[in-house]
Protein backbone atom coordinates (compact mmCIF):
# COMPACT_ATOMS: atom_id res chain seq x y z
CA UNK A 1 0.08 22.78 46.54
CA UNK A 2 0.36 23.48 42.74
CA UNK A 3 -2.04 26.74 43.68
CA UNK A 4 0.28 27.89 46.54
CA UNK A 5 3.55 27.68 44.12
CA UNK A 6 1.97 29.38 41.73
CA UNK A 7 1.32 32.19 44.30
CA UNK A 8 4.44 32.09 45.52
CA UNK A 9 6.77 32.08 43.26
CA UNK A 10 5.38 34.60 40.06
CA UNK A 11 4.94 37.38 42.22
CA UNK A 12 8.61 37.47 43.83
CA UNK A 13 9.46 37.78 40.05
CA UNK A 14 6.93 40.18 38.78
CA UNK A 15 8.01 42.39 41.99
CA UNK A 16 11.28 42.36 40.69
CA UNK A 17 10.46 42.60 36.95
CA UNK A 18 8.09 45.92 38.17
CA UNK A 19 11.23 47.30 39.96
CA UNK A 20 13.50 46.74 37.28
CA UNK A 21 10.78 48.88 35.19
CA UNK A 22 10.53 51.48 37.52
CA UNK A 23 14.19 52.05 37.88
CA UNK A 24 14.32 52.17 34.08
CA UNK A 25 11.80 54.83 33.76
CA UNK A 26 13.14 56.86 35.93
CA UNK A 27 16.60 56.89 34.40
CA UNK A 28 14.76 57.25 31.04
CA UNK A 29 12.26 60.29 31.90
CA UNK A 30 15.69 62.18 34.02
CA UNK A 31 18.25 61.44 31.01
CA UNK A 32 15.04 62.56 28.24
CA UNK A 33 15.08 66.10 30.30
CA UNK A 34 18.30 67.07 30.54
CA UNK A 35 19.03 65.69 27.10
CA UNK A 36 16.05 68.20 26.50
CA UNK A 37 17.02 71.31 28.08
CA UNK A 38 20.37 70.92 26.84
CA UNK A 39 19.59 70.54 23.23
CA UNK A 40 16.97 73.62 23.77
CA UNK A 41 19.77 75.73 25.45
CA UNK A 42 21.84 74.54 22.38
CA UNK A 43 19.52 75.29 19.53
CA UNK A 44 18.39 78.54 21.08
CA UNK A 45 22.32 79.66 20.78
CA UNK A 46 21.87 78.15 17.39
CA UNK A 47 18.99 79.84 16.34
CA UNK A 48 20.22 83.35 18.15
CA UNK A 49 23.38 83.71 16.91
CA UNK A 50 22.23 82.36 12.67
CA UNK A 51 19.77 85.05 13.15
CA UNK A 52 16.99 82.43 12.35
CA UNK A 53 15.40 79.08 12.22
CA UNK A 54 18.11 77.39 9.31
CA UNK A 55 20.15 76.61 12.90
CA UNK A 56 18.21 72.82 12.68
CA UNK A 57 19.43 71.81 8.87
CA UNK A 58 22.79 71.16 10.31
CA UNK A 59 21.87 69.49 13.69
CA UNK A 60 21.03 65.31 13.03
CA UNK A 61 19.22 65.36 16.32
CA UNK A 62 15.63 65.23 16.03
CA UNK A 63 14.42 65.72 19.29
CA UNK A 64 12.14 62.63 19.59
CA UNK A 65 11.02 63.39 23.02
CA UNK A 66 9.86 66.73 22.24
CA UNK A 67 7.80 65.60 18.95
CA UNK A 68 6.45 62.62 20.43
CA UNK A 69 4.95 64.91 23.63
CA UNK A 70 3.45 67.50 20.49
CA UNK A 71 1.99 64.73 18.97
CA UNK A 72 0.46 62.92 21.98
CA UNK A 73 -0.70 66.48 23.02
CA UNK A 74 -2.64 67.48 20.01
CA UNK A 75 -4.25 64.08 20.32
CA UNK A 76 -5.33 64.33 23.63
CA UNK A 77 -6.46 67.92 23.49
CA UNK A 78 -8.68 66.85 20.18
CA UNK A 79 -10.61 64.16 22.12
CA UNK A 80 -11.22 66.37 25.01
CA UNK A 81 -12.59 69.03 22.50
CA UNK A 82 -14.88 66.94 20.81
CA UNK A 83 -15.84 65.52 23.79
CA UNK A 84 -16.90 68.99 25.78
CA UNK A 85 -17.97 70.20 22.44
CA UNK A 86 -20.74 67.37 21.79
CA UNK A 87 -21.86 68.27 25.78
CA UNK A 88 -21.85 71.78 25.33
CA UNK A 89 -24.53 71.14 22.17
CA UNK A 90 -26.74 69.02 23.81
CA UNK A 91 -26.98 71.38 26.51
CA UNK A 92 -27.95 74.13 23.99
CA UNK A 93 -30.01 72.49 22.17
CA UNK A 94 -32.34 71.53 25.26
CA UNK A 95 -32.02 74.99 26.00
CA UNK A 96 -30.26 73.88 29.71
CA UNK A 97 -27.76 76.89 31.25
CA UNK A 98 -24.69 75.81 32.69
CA UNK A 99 -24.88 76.36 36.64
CA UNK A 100 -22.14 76.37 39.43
CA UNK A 101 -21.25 73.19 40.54
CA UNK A 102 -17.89 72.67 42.62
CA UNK A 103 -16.79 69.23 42.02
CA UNK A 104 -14.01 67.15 43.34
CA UNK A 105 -11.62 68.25 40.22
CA UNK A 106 -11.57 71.69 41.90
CA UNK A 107 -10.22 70.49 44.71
CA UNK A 108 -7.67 68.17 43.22
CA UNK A 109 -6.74 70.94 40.68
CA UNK A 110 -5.42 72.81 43.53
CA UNK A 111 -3.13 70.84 44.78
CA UNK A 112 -1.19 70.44 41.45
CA UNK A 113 1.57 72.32 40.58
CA UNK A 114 -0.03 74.15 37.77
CA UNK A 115 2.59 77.27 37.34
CA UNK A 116 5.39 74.45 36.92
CA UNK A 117 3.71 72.77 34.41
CA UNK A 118 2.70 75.87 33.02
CA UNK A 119 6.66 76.96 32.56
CA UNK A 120 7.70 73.50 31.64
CA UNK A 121 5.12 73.42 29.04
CA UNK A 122 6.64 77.18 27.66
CA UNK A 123 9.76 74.91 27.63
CA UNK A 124 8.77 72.04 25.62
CA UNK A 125 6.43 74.46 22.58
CA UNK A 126 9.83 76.67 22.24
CA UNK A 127 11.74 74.22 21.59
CA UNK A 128 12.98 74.36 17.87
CA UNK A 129 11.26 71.96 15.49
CA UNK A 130 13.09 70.42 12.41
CA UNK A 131 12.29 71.96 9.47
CA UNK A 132 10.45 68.60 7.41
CA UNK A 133 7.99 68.34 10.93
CA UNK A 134 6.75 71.83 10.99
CA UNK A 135 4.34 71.92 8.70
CA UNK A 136 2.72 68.17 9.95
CA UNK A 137 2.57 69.20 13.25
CA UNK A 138 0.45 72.98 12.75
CA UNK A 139 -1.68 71.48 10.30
CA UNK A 140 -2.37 68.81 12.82
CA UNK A 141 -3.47 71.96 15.19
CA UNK A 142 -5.01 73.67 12.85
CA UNK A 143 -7.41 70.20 12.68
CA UNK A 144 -7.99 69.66 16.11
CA UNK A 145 -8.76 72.89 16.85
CA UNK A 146 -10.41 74.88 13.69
CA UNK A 147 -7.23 76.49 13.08
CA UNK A 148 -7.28 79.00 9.35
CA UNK A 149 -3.94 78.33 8.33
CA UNK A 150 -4.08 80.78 5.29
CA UNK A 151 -4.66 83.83 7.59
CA UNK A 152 -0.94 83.16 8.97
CA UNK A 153 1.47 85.36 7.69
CA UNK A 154 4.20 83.61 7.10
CA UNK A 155 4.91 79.89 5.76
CA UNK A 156 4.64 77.63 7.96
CA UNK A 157 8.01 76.17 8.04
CA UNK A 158 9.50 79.64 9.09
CA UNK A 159 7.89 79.00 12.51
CA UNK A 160 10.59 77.67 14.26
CA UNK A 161 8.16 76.23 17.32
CA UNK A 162 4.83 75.66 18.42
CA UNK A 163 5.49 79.02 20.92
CA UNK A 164 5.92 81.15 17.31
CA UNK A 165 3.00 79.39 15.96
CA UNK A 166 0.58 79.92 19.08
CA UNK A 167 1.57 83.64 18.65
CA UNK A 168 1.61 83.94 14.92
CA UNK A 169 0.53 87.16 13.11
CA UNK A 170 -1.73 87.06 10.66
CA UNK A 171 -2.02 88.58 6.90
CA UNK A 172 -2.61 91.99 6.42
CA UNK A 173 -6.32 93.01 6.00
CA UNK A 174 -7.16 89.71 7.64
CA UNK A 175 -8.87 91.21 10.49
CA UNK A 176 -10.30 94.62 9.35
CA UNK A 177 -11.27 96.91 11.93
CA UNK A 178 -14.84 98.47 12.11
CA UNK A 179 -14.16 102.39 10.80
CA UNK A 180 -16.91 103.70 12.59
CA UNK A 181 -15.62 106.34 15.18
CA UNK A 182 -19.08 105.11 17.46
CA UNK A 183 -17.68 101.72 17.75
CA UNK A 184 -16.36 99.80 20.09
CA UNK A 185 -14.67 96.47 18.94
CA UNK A 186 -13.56 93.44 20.01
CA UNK A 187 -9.72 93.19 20.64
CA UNK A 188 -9.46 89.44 20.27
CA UNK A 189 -11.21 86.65 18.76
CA UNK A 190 -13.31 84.37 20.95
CA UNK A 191 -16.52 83.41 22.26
CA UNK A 192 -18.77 86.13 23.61
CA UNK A 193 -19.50 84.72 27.28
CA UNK A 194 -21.26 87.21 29.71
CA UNK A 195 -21.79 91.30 28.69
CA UNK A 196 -23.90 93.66 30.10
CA UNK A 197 -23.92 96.67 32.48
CA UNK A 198 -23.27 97.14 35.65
CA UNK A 199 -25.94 97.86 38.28
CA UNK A 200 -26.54 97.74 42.06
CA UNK A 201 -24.29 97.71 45.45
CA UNK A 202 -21.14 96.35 45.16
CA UNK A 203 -20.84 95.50 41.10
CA UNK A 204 -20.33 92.01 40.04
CA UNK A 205 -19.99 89.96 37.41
CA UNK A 206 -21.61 86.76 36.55
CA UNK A 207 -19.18 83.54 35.99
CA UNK A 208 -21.87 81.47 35.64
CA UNK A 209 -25.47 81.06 36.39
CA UNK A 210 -25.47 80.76 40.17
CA UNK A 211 -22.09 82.41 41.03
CA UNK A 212 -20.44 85.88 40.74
CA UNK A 213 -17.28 87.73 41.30
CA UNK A 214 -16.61 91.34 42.16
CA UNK A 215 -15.35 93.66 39.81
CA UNK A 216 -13.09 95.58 42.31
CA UNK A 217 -11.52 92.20 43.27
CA UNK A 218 -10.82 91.78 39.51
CA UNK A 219 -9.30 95.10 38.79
CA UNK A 220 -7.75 95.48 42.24
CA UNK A 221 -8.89 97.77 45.01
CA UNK A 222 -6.77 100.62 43.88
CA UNK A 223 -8.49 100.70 40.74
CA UNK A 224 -10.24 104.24 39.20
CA UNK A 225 -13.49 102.23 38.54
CA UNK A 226 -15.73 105.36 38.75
CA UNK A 227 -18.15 104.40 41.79
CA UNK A 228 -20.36 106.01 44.44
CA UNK A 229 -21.17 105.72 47.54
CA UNK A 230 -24.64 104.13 48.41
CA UNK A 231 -27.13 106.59 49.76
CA UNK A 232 -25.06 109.75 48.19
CA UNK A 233 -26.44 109.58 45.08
CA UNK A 234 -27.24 113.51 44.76
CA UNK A 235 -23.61 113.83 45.59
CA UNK A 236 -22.01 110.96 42.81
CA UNK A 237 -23.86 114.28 40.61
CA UNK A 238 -20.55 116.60 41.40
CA UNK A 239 -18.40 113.30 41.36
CA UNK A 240 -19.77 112.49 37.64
CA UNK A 241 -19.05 116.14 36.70
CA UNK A 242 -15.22 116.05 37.70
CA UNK A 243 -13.13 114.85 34.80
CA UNK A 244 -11.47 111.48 34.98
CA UNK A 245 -7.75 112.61 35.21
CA UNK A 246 -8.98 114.84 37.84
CA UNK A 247 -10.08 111.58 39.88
CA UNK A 248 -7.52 109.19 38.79
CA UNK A 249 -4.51 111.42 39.94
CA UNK A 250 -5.92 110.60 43.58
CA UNK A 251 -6.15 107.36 43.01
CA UNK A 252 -2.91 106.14 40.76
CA UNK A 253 -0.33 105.92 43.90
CA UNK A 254 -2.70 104.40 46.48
CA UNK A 255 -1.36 101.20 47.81
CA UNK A 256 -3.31 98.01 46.11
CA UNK A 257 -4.07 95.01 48.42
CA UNK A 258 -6.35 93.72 46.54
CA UNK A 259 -6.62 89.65 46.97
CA UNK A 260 -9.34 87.22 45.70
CA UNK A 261 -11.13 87.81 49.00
CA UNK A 262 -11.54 91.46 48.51
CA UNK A 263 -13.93 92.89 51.25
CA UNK A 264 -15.57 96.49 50.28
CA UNK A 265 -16.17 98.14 53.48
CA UNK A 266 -18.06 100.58 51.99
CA UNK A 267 -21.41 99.81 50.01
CA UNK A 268 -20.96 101.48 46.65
CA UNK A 269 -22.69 101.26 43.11
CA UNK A 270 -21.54 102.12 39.60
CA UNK A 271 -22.10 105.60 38.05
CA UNK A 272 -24.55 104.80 35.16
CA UNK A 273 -22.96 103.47 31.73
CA UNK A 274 -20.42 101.33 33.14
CA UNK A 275 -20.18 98.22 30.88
CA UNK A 276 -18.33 94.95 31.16
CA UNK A 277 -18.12 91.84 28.48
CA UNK A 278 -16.21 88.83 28.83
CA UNK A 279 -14.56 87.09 25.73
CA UNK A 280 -13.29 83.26 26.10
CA UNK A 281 -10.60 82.33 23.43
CA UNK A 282 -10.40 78.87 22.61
CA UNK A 283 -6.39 77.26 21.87
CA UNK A 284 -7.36 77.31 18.27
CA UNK A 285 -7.74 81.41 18.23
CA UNK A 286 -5.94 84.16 16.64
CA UNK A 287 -3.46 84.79 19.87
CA UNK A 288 -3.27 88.19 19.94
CA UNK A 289 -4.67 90.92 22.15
CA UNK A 290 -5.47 94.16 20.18
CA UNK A 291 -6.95 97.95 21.00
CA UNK A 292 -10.87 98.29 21.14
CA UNK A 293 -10.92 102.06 20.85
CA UNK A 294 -8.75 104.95 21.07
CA UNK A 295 -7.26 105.70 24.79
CA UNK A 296 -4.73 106.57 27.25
CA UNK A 297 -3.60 103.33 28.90
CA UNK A 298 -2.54 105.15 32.24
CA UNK A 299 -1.13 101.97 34.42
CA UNK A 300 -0.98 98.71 34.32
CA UNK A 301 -1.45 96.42 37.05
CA UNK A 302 0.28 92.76 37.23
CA UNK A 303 -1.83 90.44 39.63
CA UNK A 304 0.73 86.48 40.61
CA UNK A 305 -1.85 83.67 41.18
CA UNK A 306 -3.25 80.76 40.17
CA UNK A 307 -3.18 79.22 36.63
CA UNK A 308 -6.28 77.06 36.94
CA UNK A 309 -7.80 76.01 33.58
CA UNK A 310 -10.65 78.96 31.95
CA UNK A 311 -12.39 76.47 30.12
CA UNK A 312 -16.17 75.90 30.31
CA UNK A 313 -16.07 72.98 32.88
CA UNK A 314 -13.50 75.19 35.05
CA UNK A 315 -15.86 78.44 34.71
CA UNK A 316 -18.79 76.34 37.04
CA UNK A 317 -16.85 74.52 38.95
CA UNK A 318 -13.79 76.88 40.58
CA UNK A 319 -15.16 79.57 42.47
CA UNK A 320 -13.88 83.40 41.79
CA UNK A 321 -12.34 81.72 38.70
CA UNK A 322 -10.94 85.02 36.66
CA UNK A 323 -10.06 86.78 39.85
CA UNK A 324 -7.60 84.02 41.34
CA UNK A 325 -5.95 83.42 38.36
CA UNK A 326 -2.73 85.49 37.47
CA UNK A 327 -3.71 88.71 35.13
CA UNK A 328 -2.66 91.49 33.50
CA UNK A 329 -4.74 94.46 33.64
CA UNK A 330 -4.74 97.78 31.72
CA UNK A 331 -6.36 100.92 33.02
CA UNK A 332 -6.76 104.28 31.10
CA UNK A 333 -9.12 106.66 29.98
CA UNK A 334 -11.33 107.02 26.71
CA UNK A 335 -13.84 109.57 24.95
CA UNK A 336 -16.48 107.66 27.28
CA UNK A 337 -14.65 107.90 29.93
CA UNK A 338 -12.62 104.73 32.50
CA UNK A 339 -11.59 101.61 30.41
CA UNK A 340 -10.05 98.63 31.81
CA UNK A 341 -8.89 95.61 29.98
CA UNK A 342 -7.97 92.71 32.20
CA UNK A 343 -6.25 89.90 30.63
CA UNK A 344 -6.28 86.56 32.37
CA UNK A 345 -3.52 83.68 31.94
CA UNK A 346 -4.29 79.97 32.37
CA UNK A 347 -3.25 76.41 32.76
CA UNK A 348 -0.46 76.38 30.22
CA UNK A 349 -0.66 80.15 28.98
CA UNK A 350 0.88 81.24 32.36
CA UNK A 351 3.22 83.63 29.09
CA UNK A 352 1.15 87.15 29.01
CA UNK A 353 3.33 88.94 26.28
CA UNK A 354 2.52 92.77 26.70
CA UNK A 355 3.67 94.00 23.73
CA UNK A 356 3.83 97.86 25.01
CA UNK A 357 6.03 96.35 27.94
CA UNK A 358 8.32 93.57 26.94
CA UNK A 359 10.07 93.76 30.23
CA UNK A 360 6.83 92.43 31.86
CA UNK A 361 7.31 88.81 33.27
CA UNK A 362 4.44 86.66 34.29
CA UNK A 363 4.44 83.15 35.91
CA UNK A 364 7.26 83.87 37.85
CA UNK A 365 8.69 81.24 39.97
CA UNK A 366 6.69 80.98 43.42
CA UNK A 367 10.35 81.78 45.53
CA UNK A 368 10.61 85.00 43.10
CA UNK A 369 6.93 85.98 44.47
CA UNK A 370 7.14 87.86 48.04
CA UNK A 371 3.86 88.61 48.65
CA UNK A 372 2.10 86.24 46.56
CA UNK A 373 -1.29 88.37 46.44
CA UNK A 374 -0.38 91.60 45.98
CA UNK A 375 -0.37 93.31 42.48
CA UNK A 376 2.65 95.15 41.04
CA UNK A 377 1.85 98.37 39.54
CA UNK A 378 3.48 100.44 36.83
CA UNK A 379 2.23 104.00 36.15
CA UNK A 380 2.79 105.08 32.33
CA UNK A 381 4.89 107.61 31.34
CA UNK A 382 3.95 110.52 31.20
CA UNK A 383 1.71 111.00 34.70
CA UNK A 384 -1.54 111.68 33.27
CA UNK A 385 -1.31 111.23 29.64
CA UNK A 386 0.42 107.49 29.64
CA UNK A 387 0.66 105.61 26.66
CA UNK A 388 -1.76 106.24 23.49
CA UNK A 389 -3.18 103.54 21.85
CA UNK A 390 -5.35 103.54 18.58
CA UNK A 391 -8.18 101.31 17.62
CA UNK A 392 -6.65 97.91 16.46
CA UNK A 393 -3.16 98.12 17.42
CA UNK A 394 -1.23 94.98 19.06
CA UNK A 395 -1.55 95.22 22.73
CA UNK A 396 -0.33 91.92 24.23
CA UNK A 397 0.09 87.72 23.08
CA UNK A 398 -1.36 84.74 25.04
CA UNK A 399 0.41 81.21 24.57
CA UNK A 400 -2.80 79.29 23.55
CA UNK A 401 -6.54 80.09 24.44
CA UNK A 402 -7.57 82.29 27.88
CA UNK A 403 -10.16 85.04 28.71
CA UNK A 404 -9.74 88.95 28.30
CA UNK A 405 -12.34 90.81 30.30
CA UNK A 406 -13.21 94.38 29.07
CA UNK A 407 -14.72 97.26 32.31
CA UNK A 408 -15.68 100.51 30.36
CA UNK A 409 -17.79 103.46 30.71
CA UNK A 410 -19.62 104.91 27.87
CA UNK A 411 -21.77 107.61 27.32
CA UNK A 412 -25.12 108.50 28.98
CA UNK A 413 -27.92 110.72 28.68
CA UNK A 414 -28.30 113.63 31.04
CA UNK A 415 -32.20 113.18 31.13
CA UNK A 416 -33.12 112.07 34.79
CA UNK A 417 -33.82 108.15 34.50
CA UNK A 418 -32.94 107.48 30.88
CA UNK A 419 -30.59 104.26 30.50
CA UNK A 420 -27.29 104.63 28.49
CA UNK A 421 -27.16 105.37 24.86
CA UNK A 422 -24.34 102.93 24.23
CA UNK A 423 -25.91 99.16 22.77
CA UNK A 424 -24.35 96.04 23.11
CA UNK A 425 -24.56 94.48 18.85
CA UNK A 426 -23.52 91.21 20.10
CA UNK A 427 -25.34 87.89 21.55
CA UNK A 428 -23.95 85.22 23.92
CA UNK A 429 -22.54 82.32 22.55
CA UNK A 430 -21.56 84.71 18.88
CA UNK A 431 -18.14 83.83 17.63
CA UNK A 432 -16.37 87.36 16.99
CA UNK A 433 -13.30 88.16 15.47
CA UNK A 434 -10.64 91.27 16.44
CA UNK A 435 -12.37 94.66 14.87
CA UNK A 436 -15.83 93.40 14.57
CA UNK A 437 -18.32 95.61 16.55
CA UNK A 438 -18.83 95.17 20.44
CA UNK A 439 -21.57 97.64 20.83
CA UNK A 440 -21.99 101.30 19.08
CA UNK A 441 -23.53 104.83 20.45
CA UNK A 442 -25.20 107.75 19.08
């Protein structure tokens, strides 16, 4: 009996104890966001109308919610680095490649609403820190994640919010950029993951060791990539000897369908010297996108999508990875010919800043999105010449860490079955900074 009142009686009060809870935390989490987005309405009225960050000094509220979440964050993001850090070591140092393996956290990652989280989390890092916080909280980053603090520009209480930080600009003469006119650099700072050229029918790119994506699907079907057709080799001669503007006006108002499940109907190859390298940016990277060479950027095409993660587990595990995610990509023309740069958002970077369009929006609501896998184009004024860009200038900003992929063609040798005269100078795995040397030609 003293057994079956125990049972019986506890549990009618825990039940009701749990409820009680529940209906607490509800009314908690509701009244913490709207107590948020009102005081981040408020202080950005603040902030926009003083013409700066001194908006706070006067304000008592501290926004508790919003430095609690930072601080939990940073945490959280540290042990998961350390953790896929120590793996990735051990891997290397038994000399093991990562290979494709879909798991189960594929799956479940798409089923989450990632592009709401993504936007919600754009809320929460521009919100406006107080002034006495700032400085705790980015050298906290700047811990977790290898951070150079001294390379920022400014002090670190004039960034008003973790947004401003992510995007910071750096000191002048920080990142030099390689002088030689042969010399192709790298327009961010990251990870070197895959480069090489690009050979055989249908071009592709490797992810990961086992799995591949198509370069067409990446830069859309409407893209310029300079290609042939497969058996008509004589005749990609008098295709090669055309000028790029002359092909790209043919090409610039065709209609792009191009969707992560892009079919080719016709087997084609790439001309010789066409070049691709992929560059991973970890959250604790310089932000910024910058020019690797002189060119025309011509168009620029928006692709909606997905906003899965880019990090290494992601990169074996989600299949056509860079091409279902939402991207930015810019197409133009250089001394060596077609360059693309395609710059691809992620979980929580969903922001793509193009600095040479601020009127570009990404991670759009999905009822804003009418055809959800088409691409948006804009062609560069003016037709033909579009907008010129010199080596090292600001090009776009990513909220965190994500992946730019670079499709160019470089220079080649006329003599029959010679390979390209362009050479990579870089290994994979290097750590590379913005202006440090890609690959050079003679």
């Amino acid at each position: 009996m003293k057994f079956g009142d125990r049972r019986r009686v506890p549990p009618l009060k825990f039940g009701a104890e749990l409820s009680r809870f529940r209906n607490q935390t509800r009314f908690f989490f509701t009244t913490s966001v709207r107590r948020l987005q009102t005081t981040f309405r408020a202080r950005a009225f603040s902030f926009t109308s003083n013409g700066g960050g001194g908006g706070s000094q006067g304000n008592p509220f501290l926004l508790p919610g919003a430095t609690a979440a930072t601080i939990l964050m940073l945490g959280a993001l540290h042990i998961r680095r350390m953790y896929s850090d120590k793996k990735i070591e051990e891997a290397r140092e038994r000399g093991i490649e990562s290979e494709f393996q879909p798991d189960a956290k594929a799956t479940f990652l798409r089923l989450l609403p990632l592009r709401s989280i993504s936007r919600l989390w754009g809320s929460l890092t521009s919100v406006e820190l107080p002034l006495w916080v700032r400085p705790h909280v980015y050298r906290a980053w700047a811990r977790a994640f290898h951070s150079n603090l001294e390379e920022a520009a400014f002090p670190l209480e004039e960034y008003a919010s973790l947004q401003e930080f992510f995007v910071r600009t750096l000191k002048e003469g920080s990142r030099p950029i390689d002088p030689d006119p042969q010399c192709l650099v790298s327009p961010v700072d990251g990870t070197i993951l895959r480069f090489g050229e690009l050979k055989g029918v249908r071009p592709v790119i490797d992810q990961v060791k086992g799995f591949s994506y198509s370069v067409s699907s990446l830069l859309g079907t409407s893209s310029c990539l300079p290609l042939i057709t497969e058996g008509n080799v004589h005749e990609g001669s008098s295709e090669e000897a055309k000028t790029p503007t002359e092909k790209s006006k043919k090409t610039w108002w065709r209609v792009s369908l191009a969707s992560p499940k892009v079919r080719e109907p016709v087997s084609v190859s790439p001309i010789r010297g066409l070049f691709y390298c992929v560059i991973y940016l970890k959250p604790g990277d310089y932000h910024r996108v910058h020019s690797p060479v002189d060119w025309s950027v011509l168009l620029r095409r928006h692709f909606p999508g997905h906003l899965f993660p880019l990090n290494e587990r992601a990169t074996r595990t989600i299949r056509n990875l860079y091409v279902e995610n939402e991207r930015v990509v810019l197409e133009g023309l250089w001394q060596g010919g077609f360059m693309a740069m395609a710059a691809i958002g992620a979980t929580n970077v969903g922001s793509i800043k193009l600095f040479i369009e601020p009127d570009l929006r990404t991670n759009l609501p999905v009822r804003k999105l009418l055809h959800s896998q088409q691409p948006e184009e804009r062609v560069y004024e003016p037709e033909g010449v579009g907008m010129m860009l010199k080596k090292g200038n600001e090009v776009a900003a990513f909220n965190m860490g994500s992946t730019v992929v670079l499709v160019f063609q470089a220079q080649v040798s006329n003599e029959k079955g010679s390979s390209s005269e362009f050479d990579f100078c870089i290994k994979r795995g290097d750590r590379i900074r913005v202006g440090e040397a890609l690959g050079r030609w003679h």
